[in-house]
Protein backbone atom coordinates (compact mmCIF):
# COMPACT_ATOMS: atom_id res chain seq x y z
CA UNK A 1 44.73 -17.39 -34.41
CA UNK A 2 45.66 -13.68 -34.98
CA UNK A 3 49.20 -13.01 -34.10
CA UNK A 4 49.51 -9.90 -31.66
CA UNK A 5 52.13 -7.30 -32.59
CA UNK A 6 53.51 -4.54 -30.05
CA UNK A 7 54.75 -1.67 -31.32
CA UNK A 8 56.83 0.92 -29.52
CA UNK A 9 57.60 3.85 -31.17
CA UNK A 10 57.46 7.42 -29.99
CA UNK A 11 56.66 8.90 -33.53
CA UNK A 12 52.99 9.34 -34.22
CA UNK A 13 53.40 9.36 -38.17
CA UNK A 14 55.81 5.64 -37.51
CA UNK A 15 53.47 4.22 -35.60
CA UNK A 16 50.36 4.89 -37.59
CA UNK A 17 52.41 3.65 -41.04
CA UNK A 18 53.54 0.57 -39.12
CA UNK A 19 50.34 -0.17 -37.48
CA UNK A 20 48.41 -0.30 -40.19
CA UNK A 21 51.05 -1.70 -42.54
CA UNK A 22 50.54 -4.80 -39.97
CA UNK A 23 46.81 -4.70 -39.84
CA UNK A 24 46.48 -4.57 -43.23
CA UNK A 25 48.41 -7.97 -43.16
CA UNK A 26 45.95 -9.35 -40.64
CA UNK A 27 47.87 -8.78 -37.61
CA UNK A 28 46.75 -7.35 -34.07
CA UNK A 29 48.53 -4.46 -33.28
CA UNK A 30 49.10 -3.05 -29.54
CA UNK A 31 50.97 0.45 -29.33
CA UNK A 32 52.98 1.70 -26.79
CA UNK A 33 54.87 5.64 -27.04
CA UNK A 34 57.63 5.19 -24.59
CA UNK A 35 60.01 2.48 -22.96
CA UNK A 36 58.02 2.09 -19.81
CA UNK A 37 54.64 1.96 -21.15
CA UNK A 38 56.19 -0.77 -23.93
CA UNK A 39 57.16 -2.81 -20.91
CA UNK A 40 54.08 -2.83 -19.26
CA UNK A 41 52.18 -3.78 -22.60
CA UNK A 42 54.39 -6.40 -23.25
CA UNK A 43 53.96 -7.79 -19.83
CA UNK A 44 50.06 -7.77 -19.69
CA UNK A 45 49.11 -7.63 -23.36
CA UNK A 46 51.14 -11.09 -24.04
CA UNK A 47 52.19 -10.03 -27.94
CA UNK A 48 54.13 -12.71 -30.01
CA UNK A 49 56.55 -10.36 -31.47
CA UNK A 50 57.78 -6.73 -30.48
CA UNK A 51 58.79 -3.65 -32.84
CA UNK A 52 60.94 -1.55 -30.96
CA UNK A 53 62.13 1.47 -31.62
CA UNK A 54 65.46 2.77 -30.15
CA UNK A 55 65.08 6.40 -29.51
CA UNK A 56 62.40 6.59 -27.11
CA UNK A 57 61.50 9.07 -24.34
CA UNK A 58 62.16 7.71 -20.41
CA UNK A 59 64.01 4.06 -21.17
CA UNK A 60 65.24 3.99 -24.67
CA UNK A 61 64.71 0.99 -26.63
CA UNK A 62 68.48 -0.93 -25.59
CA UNK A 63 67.30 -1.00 -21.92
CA UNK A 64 63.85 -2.24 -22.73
CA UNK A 65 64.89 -4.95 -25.06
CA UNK A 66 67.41 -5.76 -22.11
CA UNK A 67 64.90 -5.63 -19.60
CA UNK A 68 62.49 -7.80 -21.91
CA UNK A 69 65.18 -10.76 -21.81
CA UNK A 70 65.40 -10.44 -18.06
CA UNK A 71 62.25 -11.59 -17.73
CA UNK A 72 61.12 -15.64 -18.02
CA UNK A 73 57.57 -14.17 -19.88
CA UNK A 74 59.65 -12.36 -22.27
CA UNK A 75 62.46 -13.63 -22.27
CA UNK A 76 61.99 -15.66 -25.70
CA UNK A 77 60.08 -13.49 -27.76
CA UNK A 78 61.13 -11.95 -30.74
CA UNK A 79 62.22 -8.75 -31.37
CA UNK A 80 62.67 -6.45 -34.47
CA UNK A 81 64.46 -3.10 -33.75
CA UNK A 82 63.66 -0.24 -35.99
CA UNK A 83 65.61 2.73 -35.63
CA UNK A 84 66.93 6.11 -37.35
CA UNK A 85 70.12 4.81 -35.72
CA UNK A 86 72.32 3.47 -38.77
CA UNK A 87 76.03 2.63 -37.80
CA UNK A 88 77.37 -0.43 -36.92
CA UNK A 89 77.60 0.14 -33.13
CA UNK A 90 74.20 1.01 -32.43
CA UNK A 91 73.48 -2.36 -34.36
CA UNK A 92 76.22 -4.01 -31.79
CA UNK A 93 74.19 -3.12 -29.07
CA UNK A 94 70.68 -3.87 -30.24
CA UNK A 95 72.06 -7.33 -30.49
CA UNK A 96 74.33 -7.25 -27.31
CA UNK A 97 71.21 -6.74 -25.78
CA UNK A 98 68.66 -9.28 -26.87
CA UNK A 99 67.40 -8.09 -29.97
CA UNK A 100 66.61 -10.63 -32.55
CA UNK A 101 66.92 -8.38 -35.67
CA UNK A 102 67.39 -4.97 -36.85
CA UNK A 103 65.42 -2.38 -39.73
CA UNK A 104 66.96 0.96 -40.36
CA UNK A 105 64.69 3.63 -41.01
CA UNK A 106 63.28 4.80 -43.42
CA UNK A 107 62.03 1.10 -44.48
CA UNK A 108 59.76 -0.13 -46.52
CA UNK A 109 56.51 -1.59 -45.21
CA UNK A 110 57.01 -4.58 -47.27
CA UNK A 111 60.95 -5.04 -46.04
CA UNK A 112 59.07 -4.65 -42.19
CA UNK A 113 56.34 -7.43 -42.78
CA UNK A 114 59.12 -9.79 -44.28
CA UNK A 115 61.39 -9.74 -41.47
CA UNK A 116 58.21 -9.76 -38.85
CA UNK A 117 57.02 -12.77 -40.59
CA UNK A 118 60.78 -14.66 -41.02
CA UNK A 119 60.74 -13.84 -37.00
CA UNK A 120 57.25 -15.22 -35.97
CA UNK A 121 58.10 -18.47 -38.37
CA UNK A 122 61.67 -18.68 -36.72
CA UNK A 123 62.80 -18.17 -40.28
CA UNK A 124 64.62 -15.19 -40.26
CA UNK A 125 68.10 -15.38 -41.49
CA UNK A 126 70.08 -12.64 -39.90
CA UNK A 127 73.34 -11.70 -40.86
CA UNK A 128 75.53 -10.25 -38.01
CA UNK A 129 76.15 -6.23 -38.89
CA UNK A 130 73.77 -6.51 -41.57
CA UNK A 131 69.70 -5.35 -41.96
C-alpha cells in the first residue's frame, strides 16, 4: 500500500523539491500552501505522515501541529517539521506542541526521506534539541 504524505509548505520551489523528492521514493504526496488548508487536507485526505512547515501564511505551522493533536483522527500521526527556523526555542516549541521531529532548512532530500521513513516505521531516534 502506498503511504500518503502531506506536505505543507508555503514555498513553491520547497514544495516542488520535497514533493517529488517523495514521489520519486514511491510515496503519495498531498500539498497544502497554508495552515488552514493543511488542516483541512489532513482531515479529509487521511495522510500517514505530515511535513510541516513553520512559517506559513494564516495559522503558522506551531498552531496547526497543535491543532492536529487536538484531534482523536490526528492525534497520533507523525509529524516532521521543516523550517528556516534554526535556534533552539523554535525547536522547544515544535515539540511543546506535538511535533514528532524536526529538519532545518536547507536539508538534504536524502536527510528528509530518512527521517520520514524512521517516522512511518516508528524508528526514528530523536534526540531532544537536536535535528
Amino acid at each position: 500500500m502506498i503511504k500518503r504524505i502531506l506536505v505543507i509548505e508555503d514555498n513553491p520551489g520547497s514544495l516542488r523539491l520535497m514533493g517529488y523528492t517523495l514521489e520519486k521514493k514511491g510515496y503519495q504526496v498531498i500539498t497544502a500552501s497554508d495552515g488552514l488548508e493543511g488542516l483541512r487536507k489532513a482531515q479529509d485526505e487521511h495522510p500517514n505522515l505530515i511535513i510541516l512547515d513553520v512559517m506559513l501564511p494564516g495559522l503558522d505551522g506551531y498552531e496547526v501541529c497543535h491543532r492536529l493533536r487536538q484531534k482523536p483522527e490526528t492525534a497520533i500521526l507523525p509529524i516532521l517539521i521543516i523550517s528556516a527556523k534554526a535556534h533552539q526555542d523554535d525547536k522547544d516549541i515544535a515539540f511543546r506542541v506535538g511535533a514528532d521531529d524536526y529538519l532545518t532548512k536547507p536539508v538534504a532530500p536524502s536527510a528528509m526521506v530518512a527521517k520520514v521513513e524512521a517516522l512511518l516505521n516508528g524508528t526514528s531516534q530523536i534526540v531532544y534539541g537536536e535535528s
